[in-house]
C-alpha atoms as a PDB file:
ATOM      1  CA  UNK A   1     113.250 272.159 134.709  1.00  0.00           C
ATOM      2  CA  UNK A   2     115.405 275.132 136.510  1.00  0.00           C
ATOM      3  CA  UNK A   3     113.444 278.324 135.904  1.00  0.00           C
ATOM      4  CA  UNK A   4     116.016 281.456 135.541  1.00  0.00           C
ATOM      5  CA  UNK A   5     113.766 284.886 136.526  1.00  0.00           C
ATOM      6  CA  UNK A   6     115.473 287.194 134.626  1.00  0.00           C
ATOM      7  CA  UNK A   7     114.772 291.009 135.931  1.00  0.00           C
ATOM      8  CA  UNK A   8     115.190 293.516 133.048  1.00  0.00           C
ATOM      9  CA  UNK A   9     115.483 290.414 130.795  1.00  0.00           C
ATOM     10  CA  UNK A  10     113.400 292.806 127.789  1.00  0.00           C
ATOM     11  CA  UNK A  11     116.676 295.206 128.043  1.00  0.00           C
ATOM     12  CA  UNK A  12     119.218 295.202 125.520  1.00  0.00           C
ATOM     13  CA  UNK A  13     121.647 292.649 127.207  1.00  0.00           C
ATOM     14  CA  UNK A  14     118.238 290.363 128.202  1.00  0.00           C
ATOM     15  CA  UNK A  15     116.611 290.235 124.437  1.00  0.00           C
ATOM     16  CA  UNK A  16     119.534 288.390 123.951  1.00  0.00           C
ATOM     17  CA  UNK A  17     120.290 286.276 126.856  1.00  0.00           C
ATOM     18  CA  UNK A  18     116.571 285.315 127.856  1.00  0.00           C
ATOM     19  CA  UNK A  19     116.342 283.435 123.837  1.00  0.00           C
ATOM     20  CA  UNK A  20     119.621 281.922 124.884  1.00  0.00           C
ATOM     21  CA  UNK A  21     118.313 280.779 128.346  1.00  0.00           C
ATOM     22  CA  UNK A  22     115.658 279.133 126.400  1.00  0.00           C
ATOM     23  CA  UNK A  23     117.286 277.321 124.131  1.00  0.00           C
ATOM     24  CA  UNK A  24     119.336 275.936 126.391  1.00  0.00           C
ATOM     25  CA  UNK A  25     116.700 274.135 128.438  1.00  0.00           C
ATOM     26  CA  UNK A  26     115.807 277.028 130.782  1.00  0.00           C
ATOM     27  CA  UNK A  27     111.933 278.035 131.195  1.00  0.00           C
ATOM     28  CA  UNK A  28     112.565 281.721 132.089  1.00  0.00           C
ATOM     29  CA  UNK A  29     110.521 284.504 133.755  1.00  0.00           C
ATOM     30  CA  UNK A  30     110.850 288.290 132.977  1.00  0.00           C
ATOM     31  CA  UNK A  31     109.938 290.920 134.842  1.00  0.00           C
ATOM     32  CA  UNK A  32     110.434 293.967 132.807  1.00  0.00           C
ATOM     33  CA  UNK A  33     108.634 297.786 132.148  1.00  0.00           C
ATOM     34  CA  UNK A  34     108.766 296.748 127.962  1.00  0.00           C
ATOM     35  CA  UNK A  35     109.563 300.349 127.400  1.00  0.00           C
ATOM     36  CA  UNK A  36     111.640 299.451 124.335  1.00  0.00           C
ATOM     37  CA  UNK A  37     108.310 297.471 122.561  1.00  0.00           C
ATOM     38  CA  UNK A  38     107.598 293.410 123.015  1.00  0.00           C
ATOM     39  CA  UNK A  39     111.184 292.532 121.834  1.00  0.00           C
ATOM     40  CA  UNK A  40     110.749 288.675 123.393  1.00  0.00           C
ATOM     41  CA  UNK A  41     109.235 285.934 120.976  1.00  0.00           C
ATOM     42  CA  UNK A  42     106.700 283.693 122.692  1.00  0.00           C
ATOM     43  CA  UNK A  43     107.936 280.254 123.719  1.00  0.00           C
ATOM     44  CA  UNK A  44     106.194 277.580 125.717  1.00  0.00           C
ATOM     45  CA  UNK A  45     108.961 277.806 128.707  1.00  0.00           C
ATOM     46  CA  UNK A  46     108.833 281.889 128.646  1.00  0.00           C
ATOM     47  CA  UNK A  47     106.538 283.770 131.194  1.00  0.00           C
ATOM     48  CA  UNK A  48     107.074 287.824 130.890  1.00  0.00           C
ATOM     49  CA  UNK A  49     105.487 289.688 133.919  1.00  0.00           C
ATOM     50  CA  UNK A  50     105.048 293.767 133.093  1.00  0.00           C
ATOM     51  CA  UNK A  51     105.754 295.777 136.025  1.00  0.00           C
ATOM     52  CA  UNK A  52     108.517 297.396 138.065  1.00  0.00           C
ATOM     53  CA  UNK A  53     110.821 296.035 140.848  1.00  0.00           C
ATOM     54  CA  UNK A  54     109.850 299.241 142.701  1.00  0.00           C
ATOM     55  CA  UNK A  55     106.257 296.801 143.480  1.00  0.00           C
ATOM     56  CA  UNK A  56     107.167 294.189 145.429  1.00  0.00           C
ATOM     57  CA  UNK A  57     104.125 292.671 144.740  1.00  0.00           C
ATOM     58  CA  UNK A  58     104.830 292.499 141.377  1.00  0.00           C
ATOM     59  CA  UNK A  59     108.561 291.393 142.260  1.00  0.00           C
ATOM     60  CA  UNK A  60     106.574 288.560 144.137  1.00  0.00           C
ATOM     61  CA  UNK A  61     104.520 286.920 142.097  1.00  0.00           C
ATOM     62  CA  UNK A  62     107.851 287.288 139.625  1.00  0.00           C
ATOM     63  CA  UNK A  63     109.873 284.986 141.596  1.00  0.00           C
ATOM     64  CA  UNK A  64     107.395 282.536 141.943  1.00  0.00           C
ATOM     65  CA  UNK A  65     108.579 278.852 140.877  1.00  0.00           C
ATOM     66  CA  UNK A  66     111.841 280.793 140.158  1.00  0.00           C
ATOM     67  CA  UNK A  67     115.491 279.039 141.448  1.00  0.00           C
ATOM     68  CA  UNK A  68     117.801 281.479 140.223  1.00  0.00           C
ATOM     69  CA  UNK A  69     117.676 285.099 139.426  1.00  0.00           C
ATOM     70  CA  UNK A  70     119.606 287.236 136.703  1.00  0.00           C
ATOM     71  CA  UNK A  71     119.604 290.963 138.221  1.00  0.00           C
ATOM     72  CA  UNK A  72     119.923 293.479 134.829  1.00  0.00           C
ATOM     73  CA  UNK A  73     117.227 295.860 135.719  1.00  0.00           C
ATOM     74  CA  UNK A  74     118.467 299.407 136.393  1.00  0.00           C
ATOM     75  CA  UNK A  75     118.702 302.992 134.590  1.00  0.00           C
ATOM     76  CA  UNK A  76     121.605 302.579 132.432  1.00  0.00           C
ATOM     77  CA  UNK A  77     124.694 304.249 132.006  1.00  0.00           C
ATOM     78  CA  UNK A  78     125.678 308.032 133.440  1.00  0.00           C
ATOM     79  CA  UNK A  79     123.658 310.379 131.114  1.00  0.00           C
ATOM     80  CA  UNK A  80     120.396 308.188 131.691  1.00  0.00           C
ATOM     81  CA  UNK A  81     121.198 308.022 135.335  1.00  0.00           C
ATOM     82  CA  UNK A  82     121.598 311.974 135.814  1.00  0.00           C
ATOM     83  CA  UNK A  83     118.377 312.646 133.400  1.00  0.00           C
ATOM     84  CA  UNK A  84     116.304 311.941 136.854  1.00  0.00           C
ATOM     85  CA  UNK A  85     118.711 311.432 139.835  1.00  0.00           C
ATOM     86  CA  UNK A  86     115.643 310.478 141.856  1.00  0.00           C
ATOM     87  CA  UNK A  87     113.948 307.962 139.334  1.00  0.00           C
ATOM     88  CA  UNK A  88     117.446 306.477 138.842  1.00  0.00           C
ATOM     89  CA  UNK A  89     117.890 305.815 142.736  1.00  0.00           C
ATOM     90  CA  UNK A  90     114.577 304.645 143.104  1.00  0.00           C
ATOM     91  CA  UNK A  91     115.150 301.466 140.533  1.00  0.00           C
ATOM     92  CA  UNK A  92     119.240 300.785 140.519  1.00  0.00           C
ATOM     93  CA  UNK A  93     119.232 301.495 144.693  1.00  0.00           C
ATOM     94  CA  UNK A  94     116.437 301.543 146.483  1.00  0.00           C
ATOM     95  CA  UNK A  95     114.312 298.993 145.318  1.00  0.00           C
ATOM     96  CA  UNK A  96     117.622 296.478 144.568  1.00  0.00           C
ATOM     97  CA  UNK A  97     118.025 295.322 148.771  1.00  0.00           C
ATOM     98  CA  UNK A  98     114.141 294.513 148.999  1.00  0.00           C
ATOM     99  CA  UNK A  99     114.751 292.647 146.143  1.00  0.00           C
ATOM    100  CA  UNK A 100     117.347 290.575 147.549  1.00  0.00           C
ATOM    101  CA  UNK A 101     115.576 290.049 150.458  1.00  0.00           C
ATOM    102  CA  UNK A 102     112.407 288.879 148.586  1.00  0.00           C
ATOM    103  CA  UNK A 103     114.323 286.619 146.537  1.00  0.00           C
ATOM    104  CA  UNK A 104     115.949 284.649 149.797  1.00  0.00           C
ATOM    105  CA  UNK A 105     111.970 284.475 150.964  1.00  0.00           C
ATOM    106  CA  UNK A 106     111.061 282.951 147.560  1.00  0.00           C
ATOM    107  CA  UNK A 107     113.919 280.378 147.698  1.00  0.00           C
ATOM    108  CA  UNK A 108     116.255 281.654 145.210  1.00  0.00           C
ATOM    109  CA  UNK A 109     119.446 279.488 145.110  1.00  0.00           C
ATOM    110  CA  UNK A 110     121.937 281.458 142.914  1.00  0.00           C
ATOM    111  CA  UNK A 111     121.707 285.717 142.704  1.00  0.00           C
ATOM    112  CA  UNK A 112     123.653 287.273 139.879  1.00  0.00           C
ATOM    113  CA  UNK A 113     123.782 290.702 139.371  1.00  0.00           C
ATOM    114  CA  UNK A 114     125.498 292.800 136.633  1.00  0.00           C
ATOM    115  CA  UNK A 115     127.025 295.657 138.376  1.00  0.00           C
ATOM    116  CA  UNK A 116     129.795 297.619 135.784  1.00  0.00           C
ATOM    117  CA  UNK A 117     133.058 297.871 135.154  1.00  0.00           C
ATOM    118  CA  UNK A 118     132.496 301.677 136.107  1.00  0.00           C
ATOM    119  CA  UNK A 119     132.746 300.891 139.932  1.00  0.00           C
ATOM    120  CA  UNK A 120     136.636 301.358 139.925  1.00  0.00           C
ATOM    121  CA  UNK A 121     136.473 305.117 138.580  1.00  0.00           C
ATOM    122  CA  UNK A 122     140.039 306.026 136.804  1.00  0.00           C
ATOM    123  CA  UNK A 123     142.624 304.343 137.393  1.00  0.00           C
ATOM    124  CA  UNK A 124     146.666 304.431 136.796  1.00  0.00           C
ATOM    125  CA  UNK A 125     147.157 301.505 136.529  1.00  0.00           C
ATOM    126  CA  UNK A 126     147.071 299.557 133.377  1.00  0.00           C
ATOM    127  CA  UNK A 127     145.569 296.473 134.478  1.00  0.00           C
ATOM    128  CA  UNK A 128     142.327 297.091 136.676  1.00  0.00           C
ATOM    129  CA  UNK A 129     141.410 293.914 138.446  1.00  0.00           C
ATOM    130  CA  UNK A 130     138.255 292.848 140.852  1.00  0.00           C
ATOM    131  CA  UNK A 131     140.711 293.252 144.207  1.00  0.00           C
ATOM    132  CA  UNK A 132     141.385 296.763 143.101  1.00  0.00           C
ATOM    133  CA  UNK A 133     139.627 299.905 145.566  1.00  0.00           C
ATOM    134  CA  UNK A 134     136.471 300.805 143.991  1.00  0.00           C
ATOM    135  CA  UNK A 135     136.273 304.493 143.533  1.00  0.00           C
ATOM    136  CA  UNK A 136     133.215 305.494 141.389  1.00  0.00           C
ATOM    137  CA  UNK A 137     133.021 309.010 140.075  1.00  0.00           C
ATOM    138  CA  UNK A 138     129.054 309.454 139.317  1.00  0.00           C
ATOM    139  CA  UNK A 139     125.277 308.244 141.289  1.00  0.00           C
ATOM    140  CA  UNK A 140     125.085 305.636 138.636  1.00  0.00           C
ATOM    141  CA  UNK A 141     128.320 303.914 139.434  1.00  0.00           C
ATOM    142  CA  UNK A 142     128.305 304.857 142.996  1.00  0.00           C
ATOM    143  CA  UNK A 143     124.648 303.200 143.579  1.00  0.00           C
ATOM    144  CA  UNK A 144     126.184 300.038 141.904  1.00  0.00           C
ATOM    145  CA  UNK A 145     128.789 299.316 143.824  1.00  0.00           C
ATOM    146  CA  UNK A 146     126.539 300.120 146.593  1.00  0.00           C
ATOM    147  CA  UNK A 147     124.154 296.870 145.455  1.00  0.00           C
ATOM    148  CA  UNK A 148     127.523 294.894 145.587  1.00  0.00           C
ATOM    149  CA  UNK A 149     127.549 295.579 148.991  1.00  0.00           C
ATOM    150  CA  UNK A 150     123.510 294.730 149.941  1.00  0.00           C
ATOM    151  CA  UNK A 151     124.105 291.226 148.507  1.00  0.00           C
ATOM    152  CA  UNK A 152     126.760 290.319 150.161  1.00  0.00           C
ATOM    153  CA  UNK A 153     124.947 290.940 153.625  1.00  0.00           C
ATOM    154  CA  UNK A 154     123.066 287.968 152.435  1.00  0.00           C
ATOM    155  CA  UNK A 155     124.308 285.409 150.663  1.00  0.00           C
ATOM    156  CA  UNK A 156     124.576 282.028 152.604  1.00  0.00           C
ATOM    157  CA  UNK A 157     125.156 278.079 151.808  1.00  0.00           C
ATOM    158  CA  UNK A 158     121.473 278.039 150.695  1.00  0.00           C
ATOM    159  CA  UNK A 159     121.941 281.919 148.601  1.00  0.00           C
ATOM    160  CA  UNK A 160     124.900 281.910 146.497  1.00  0.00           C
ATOM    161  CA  UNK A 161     125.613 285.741 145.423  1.00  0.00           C
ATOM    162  CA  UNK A 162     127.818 286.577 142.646  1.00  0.00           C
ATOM    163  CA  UNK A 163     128.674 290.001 140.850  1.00  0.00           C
ATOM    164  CA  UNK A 164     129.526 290.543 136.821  1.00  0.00           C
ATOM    165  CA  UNK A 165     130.997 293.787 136.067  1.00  0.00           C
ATOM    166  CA  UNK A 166     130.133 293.757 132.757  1.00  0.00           C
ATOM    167  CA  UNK A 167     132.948 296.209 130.266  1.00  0.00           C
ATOM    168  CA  UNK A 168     130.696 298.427 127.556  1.00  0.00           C
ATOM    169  CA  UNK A 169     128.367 295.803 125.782  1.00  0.00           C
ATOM    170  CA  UNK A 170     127.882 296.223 121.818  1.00  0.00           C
ATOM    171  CA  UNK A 171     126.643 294.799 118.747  1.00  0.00           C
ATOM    172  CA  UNK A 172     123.126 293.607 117.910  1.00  0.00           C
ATOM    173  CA  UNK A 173     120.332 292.477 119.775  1.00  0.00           C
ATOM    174  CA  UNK A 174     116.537 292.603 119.635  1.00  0.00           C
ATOM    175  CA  UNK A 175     116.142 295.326 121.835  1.00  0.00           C
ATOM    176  CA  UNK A 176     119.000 297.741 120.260  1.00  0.00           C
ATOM    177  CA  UNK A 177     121.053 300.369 122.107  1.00  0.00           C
ATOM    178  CA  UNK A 178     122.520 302.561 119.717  1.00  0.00           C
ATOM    179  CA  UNK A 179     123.755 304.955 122.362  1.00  0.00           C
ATOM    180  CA  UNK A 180     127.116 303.148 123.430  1.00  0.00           C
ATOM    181  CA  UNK A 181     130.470 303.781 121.512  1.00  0.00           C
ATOM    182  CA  UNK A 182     131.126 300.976 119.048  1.00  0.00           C
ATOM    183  CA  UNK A 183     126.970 300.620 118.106  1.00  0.00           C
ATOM    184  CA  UNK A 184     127.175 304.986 117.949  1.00  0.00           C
ATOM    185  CA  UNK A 185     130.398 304.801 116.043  1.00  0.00           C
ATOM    186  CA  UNK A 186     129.141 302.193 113.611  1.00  0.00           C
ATOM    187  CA  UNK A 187     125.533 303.468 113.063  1.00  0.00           C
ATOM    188  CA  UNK A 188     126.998 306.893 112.302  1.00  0.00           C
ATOM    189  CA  UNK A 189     129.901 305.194 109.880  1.00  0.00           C
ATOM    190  CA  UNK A 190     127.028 303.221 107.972  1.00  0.00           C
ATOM    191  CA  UNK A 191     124.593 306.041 107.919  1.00  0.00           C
ATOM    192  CA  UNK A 192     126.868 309.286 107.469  1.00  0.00           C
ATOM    193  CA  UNK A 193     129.928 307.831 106.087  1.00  0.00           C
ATOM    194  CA  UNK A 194     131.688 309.655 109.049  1.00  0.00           C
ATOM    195  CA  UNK A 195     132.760 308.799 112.196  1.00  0.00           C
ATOM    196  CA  UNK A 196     133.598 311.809 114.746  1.00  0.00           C
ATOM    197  CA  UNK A 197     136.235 310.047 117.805  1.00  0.00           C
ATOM    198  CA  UNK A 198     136.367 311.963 120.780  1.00  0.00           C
ATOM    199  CA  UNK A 199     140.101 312.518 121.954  1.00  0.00           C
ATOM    200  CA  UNK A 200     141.463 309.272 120.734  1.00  0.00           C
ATOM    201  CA  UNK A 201     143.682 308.009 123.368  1.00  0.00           C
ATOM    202  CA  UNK A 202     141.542 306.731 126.053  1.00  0.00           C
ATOM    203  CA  UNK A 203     141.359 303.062 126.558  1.00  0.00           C
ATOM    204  CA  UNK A 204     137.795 301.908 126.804  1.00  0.00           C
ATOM    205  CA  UNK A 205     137.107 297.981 127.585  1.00  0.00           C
ATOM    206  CA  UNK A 206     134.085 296.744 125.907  1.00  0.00           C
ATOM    207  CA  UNK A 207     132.479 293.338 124.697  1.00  0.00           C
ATOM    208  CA  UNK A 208     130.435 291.514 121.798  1.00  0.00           C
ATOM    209  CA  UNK A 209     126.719 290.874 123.306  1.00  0.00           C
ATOM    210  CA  UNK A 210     126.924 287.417 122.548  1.00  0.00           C
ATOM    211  CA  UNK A 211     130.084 286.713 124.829  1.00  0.00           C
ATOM    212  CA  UNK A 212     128.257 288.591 127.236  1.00  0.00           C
ATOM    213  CA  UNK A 213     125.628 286.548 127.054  1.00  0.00           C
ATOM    214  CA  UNK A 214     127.682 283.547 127.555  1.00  0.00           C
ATOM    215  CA  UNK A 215     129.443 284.270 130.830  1.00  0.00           C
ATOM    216  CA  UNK A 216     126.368 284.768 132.437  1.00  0.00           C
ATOM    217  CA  UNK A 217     125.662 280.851 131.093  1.00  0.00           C
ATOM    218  CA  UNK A 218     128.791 280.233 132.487  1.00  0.00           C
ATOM    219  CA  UNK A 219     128.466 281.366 136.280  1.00  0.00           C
ATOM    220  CA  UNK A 220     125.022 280.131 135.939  1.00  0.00           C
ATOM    221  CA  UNK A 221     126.253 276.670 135.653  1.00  0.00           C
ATOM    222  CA  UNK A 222     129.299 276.731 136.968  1.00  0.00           C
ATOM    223  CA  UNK A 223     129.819 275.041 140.802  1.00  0.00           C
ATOM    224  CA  UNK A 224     128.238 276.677 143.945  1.00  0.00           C
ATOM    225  CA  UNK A 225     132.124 277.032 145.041  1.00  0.00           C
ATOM    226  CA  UNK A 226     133.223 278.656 142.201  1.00  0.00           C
ATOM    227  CA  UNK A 227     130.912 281.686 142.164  1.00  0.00           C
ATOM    228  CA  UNK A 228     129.924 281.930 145.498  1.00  0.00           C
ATOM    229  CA  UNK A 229     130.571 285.681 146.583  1.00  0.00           C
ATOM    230  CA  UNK A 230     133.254 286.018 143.777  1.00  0.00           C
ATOM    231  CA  UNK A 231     133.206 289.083 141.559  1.00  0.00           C
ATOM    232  CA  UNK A 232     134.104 288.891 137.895  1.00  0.00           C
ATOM    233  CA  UNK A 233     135.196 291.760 135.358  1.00  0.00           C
ATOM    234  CA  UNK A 234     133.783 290.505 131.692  1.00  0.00           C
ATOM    235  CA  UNK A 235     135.734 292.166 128.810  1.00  0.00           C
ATOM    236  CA  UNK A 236     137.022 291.345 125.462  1.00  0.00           C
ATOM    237  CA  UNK A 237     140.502 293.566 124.537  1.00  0.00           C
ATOM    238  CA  UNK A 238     140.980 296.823 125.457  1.00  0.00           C
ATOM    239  CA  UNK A 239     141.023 299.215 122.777  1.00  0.00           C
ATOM    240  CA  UNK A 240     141.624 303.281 122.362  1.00  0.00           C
ATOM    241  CA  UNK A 241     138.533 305.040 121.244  1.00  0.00           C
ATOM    242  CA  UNK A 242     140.783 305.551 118.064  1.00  0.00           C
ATOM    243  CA  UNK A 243     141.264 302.148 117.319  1.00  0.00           C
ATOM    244  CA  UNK A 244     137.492 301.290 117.514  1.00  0.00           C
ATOM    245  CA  UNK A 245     136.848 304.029 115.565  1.00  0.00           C
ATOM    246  CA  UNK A 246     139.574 302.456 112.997  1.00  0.00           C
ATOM    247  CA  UNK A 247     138.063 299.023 113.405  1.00  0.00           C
ATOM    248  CA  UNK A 248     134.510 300.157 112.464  1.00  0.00           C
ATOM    249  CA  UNK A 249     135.603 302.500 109.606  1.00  0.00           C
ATOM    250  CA  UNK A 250     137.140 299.308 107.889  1.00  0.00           C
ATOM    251  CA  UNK A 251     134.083 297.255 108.493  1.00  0.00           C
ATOM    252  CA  UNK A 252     132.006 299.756 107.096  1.00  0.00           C
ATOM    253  CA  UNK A 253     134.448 300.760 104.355  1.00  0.00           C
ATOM    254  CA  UNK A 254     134.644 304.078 102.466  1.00  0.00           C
ATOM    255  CA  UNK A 255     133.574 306.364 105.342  1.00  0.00           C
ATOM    256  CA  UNK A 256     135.771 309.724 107.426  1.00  0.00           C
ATOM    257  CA  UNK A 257     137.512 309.344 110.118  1.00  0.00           C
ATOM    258  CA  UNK A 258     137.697 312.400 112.222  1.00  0.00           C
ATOM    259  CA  UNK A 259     139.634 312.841 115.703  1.00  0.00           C
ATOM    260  CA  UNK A 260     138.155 315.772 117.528  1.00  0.00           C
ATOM    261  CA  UNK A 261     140.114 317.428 120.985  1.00  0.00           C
ATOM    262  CA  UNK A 262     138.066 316.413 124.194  1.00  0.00           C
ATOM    263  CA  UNK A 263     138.469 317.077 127.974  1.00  0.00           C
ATOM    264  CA  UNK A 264     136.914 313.720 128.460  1.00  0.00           C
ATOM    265  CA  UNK A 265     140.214 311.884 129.333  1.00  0.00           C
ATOM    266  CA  UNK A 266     138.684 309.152 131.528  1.00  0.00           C
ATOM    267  CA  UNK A 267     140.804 306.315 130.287  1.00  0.00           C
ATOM    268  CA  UNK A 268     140.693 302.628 131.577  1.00  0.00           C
ATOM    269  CA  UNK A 269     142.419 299.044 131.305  1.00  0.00           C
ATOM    270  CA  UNK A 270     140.026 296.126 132.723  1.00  0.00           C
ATOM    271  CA  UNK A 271     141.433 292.864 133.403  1.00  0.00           C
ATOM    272  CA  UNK A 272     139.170 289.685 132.667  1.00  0.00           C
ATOM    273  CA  UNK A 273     142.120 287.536 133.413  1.00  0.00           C
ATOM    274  CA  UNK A 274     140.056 286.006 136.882  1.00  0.00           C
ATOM    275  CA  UNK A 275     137.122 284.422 135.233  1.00  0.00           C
ATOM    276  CA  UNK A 276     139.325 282.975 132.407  1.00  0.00           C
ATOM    277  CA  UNK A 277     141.590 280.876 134.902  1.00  0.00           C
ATOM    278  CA  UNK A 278     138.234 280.262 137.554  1.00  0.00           C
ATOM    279  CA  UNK A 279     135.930 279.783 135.196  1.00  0.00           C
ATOM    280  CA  UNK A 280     137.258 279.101 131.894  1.00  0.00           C
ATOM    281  CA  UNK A 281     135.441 281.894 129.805  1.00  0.00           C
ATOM    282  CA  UNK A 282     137.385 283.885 127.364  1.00  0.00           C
ATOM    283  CA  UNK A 283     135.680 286.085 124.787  1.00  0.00           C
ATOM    284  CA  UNK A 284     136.401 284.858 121.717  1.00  0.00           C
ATOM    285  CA  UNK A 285     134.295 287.527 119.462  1.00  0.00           C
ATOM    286  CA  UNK A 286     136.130 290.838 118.538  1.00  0.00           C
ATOM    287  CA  UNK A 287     134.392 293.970 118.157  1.00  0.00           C
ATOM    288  CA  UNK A 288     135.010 293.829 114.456  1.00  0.00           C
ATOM    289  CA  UNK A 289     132.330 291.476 114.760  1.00  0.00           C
ATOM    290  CA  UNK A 290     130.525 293.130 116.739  1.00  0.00           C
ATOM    291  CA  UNK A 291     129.791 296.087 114.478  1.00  0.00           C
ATOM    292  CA  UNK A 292     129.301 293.557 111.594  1.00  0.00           C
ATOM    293  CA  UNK A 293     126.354 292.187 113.020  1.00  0.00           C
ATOM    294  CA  UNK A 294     125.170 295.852 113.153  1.00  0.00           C
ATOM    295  CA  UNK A 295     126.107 296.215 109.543  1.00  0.00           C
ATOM    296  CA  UNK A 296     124.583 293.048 108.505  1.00  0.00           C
ATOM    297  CA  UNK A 297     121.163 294.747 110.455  1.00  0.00           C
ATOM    298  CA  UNK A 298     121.420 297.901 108.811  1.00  0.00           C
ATOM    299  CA  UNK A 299     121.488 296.136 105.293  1.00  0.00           C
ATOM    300  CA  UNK A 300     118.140 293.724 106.287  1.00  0.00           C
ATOM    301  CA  UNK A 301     116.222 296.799 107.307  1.00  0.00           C
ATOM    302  CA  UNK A 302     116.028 295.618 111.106  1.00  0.00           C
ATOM    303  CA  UNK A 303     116.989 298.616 112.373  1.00  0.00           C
ATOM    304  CA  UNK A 304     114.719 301.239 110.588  1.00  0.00           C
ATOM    305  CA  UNK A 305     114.937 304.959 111.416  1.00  0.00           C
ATOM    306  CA  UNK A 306     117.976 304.298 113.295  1.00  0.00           C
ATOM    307  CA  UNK A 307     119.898 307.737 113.661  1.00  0.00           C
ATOM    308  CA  UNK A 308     116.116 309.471 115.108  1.00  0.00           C
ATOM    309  CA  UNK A 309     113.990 306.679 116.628  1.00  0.00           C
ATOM    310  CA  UNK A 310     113.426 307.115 120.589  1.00  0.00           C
ATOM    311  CA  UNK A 311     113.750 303.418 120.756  1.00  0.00           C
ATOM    312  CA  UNK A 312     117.128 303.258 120.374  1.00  0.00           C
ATOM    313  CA  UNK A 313     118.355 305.355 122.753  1.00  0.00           C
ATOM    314  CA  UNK A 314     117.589 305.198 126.547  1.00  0.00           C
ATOM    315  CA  UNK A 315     117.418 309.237 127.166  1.00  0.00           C
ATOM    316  CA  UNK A 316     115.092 309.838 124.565  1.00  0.00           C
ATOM    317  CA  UNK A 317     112.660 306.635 125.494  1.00  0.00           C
ATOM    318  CA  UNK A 318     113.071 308.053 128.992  1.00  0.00           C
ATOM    319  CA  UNK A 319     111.936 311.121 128.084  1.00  0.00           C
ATOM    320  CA  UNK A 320     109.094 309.838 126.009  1.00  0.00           C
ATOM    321  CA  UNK A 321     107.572 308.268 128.321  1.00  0.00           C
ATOM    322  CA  UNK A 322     107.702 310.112 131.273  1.00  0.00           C
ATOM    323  CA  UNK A 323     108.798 307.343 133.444  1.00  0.00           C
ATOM    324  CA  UNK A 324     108.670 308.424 137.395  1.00  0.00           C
END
């Protein structure tokens, strides 16, 4: 069988996509820290491997009887990012081109890594495509589209490199992240019974987990001419911060909806148009949905604690644990 390594596959995005890897046929490896708890359920084709992909060692004996890799591991987001500048360069930079480079030794056939829609900064325009000058506006951005860069210094007819930049990934998943807009917005709705929208007006592109998910099963299998060296935004509809907030205050029912004045005016229209006509994926869950499933984990208990708990939310985890 075609074992997928997937590195940071105990993250939020990964506690979803490694269960899906599985049941599709996949035996999987993950290399993660497990800061967020053992959110993986054992399986016969799942190996986990704790450590960093700062130890190449580690990385090593990771990518051993591995054919493809997955790249998710990094600090995420800005405010994580700028909590340790040097931490956050040390994982999402530095240790991302020795990577590579140990994955080519190992035999890896097809590298995919999840850069972010962030990479293109603001822009005027109201369509943002891949083609489109990248002009990122913080280290966390900057260092990714920096990694787009390393991998394509390698790729080959026996490497085949391709980029996802992912838009703002919500709902539920094992590992939760209740620090991104729709999953803040509906935790605080369910919780509160108010919802507090930043400025209103900015467009922010985001999408359900489980589409997310799916396109990487997509340029997985997809031909090696397809993907090779091709980047790919992955978003559902673009929506004002107002309209989300709308959407999840009718999901949630009888809860305030307050629009507050914000400088923050960053406001941005991503195009997934490219991998719908090359590759045939559209996202076909709405982020209605999206904060449904949250709803529907609120009301089993699965997320206990969930306005507090370090767990949830990558600063605070950070901080707990001193990670250096």
């Amino acid at each position: 069988m075609t074992r997928i390594l997937v590195a940071g596959g105990a993250g939020y995005v990964g506690s979803k996509l490694v269960p899906a890897l599985l049941k599709s046929g996949y035996e999987v490896s993950v290399l993660d820290l497990y800061l967020y708890g053992e959110v993986l359920k054992p399986h016969p084709n799942l190996k986990e491997i704790k450590g960093d992909i700062r130890d190449l060692a580690v990385v090593k004996e990771a990518l051993e009887g591995c054919d493809h890799v997955i790249h998710l591991a990094c600090i995420s987001n800005d405010p994580s990012f700028e909590l340790n500048p040097d931490l956050g360069r040390s994982i999402n930079f530095d240790a991302f081109e020795p990577f590579v480079l140990a994955s080519k030794r190992a035999g890896i056939r097809r590298f995919i890594y999840a850069s972010s829609s962030s990479v293109y900064g603001v822009k005027a325009d109201p369509n943002v495509v891949e083609t489109m000058e990248l002009e990122p506006l913080t280290d966390y951005s900057k260092f990714k589209a920096a990694c787009e860069q390393v991998l394509w210094k390698y790729i080959d007819e026996s490497f085949i490199g391709t980029v996802l930049r992912p838009a703002t990934v919500c709902g539920y998943a094992p590992r939760q992240r209740l620090d991104v807009v729709v999953n803040i917005l509906t935790n605080h709705a369910y919780h509160r019974r108010k919802i507090r929208v930043m400025g209103g007006e900015q467009m922010r592109p985001n999408i359900h987990i489980d589409d997310m998910v799916e396109a990487y099963a997509v340029v997985l299998e997809a031909p090696d001419e397809m993907v090779q060296g091709e980047t790919f935004n992955v978003g559902y509809h673009n929506h004002t911060v107002r309209e989300i907030g709308e959407m999840v205050a009718r999901v949630v029912g009888g809860c305030e909806l307050e629009i507050v004045p914000t400088d923050d005016n960053r406001s941005y229209h991503v195009s997934s148009q490219k991998i719908g006509e090359k590759l045939g994926f559209y996202p076909k869950r709405t982020l209605e949905e999206a904060a449904q499933s949250l709803v529907d984990a609120f009301n089993e208990n699965k997320l206990p604690d969930s306005l507090e708990h370090p767990r949830y939310f990558n600063i605070k985890t950070m901080q707990r644990v001193g990670l250096k």
